[in-house]
N, C-alpha and C. Protein backbone atom coordinates (compact mmCIF):
# COMPACT_ATOMS: atom_id res chain seq x y z
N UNK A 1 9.91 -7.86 31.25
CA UNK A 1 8.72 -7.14 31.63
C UNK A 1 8.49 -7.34 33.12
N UNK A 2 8.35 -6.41 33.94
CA UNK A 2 7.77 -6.25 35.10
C UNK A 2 6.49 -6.11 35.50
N UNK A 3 5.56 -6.78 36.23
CA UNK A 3 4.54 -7.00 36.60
C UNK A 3 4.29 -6.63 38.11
N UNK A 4 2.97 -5.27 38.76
CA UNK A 4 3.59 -5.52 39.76
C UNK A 4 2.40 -5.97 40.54
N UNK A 5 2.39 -6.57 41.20
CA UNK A 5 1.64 -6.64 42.55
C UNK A 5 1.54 -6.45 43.74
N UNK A 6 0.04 -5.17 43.77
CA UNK A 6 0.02 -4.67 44.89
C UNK A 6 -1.20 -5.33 46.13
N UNK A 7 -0.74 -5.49 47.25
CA UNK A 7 -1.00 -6.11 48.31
C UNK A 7 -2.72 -6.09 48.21
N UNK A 8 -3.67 -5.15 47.65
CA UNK A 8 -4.71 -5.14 48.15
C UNK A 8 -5.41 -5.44 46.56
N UNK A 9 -4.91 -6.48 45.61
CA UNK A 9 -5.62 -7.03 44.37
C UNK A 9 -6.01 -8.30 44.90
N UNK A 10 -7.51 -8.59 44.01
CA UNK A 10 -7.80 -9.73 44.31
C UNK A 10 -7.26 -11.17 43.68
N UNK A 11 -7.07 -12.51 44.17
CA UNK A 11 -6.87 -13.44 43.44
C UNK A 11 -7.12 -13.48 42.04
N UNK A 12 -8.23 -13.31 41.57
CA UNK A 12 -8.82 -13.06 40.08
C UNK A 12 -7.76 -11.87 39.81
N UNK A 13 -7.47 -10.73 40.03
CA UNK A 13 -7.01 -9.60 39.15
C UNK A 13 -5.55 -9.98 39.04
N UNK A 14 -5.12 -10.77 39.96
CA UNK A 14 -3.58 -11.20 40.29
C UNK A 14 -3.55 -12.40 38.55
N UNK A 15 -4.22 -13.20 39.00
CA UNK A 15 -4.50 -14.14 37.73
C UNK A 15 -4.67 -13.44 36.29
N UNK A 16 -5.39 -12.39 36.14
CA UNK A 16 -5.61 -11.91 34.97
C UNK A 16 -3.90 -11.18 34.46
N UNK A 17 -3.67 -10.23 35.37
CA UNK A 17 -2.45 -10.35 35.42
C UNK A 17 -1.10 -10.90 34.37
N UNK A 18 -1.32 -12.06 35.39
CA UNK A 18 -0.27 -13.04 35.28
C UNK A 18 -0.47 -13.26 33.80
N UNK A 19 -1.98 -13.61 33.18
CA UNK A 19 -2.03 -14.24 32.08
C UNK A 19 -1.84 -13.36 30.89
N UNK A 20 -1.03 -12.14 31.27
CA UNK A 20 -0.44 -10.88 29.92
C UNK A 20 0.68 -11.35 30.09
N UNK A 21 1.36 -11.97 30.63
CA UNK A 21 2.73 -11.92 30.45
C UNK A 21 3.38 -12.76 29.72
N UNK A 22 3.93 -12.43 28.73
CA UNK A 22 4.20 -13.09 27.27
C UNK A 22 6.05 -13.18 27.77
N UNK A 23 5.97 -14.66 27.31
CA UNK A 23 7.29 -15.36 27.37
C UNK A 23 8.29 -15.04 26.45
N UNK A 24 9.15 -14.82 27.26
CA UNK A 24 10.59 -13.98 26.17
C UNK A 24 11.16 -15.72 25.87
N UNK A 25 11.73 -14.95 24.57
CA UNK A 25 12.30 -16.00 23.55
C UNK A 25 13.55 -16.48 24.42
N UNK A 26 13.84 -17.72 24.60
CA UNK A 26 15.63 -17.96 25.17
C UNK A 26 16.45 -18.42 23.98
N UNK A 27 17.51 -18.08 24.33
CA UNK A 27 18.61 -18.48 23.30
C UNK A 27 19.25 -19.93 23.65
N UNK A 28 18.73 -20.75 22.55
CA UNK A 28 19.05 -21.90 22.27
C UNK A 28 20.58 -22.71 21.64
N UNK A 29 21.26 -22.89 23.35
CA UNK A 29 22.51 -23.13 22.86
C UNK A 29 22.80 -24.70 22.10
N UNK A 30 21.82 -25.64 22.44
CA UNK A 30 22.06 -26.85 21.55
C UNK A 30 22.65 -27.19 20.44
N UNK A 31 21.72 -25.63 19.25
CA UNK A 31 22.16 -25.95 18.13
C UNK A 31 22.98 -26.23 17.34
N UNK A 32 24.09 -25.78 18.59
CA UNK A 32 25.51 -25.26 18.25
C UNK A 32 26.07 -26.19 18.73
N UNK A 33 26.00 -27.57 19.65
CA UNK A 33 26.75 -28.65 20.03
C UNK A 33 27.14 -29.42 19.07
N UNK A 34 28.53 -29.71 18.68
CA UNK A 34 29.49 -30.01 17.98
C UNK A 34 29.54 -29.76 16.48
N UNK A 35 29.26 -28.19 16.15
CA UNK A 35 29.34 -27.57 15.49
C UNK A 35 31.15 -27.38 14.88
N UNK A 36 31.54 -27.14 16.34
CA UNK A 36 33.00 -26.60 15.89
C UNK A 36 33.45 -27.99 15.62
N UNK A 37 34.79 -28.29 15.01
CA UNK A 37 35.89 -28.95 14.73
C UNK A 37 37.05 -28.81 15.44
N UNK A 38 37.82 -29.59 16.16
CA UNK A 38 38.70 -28.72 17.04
C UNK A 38 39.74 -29.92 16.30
N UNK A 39 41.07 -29.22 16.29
CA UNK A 39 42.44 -29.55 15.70
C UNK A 39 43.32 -29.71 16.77
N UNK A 40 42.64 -29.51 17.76
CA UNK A 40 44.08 -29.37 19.46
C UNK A 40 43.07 -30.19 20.39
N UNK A 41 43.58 -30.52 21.55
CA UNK A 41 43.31 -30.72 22.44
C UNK A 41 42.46 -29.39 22.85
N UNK A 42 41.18 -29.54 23.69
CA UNK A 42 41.09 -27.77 24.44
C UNK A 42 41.58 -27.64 25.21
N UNK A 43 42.09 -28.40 26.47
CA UNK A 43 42.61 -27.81 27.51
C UNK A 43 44.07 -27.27 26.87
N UNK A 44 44.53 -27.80 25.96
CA UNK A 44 45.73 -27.42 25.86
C UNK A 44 46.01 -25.89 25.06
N UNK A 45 44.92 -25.87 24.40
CA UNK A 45 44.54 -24.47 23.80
C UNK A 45 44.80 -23.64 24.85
N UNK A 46 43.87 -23.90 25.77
CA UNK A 46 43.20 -22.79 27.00
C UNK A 46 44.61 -23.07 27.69
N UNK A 47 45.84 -23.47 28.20
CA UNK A 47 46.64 -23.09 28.89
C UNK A 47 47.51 -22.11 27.95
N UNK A 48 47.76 -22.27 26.50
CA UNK A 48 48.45 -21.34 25.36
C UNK A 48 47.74 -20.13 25.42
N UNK A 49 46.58 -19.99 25.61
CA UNK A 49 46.04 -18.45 25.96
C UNK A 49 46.66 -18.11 26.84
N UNK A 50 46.13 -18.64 28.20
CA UNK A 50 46.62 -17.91 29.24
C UNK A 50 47.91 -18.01 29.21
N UNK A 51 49.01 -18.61 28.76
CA UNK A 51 50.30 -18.46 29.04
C UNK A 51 50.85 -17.62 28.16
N UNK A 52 50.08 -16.80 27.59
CA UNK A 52 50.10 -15.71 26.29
C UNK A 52 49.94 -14.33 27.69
N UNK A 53 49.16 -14.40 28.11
CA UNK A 53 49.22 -12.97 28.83
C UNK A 53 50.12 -12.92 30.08
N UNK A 54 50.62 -13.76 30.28
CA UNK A 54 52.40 -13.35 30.95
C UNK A 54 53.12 -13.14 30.48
């Protein structure tokens, strides 16, 4: 959401403003820390990719 402010509002209308602006949800990557199981090394994964597209 964009909010705009123009040069000739007062402190108060700037404030009132401000106080509509409703906080977007973030995506919460935590939940997902050590979720996966890994069977390889990763770095060693990640060089078998890339040595896949040569």
């Amino acid at each position: 959401m964009t909010t705009i402010i123009r040069k000739n509002l007062s402190k108060a209308d700037i404030q009132e403003l401000l106080k509509k602006v409703v906080p977007v949800k973030r995506f919460n990557a935590f939940q997902y820390c050590g979720v996966i199981k890994l069977t390889i090394d990763p770095l060693k994964f990640q060089r078998q990719l890339r040595d896949e597209w040569e």
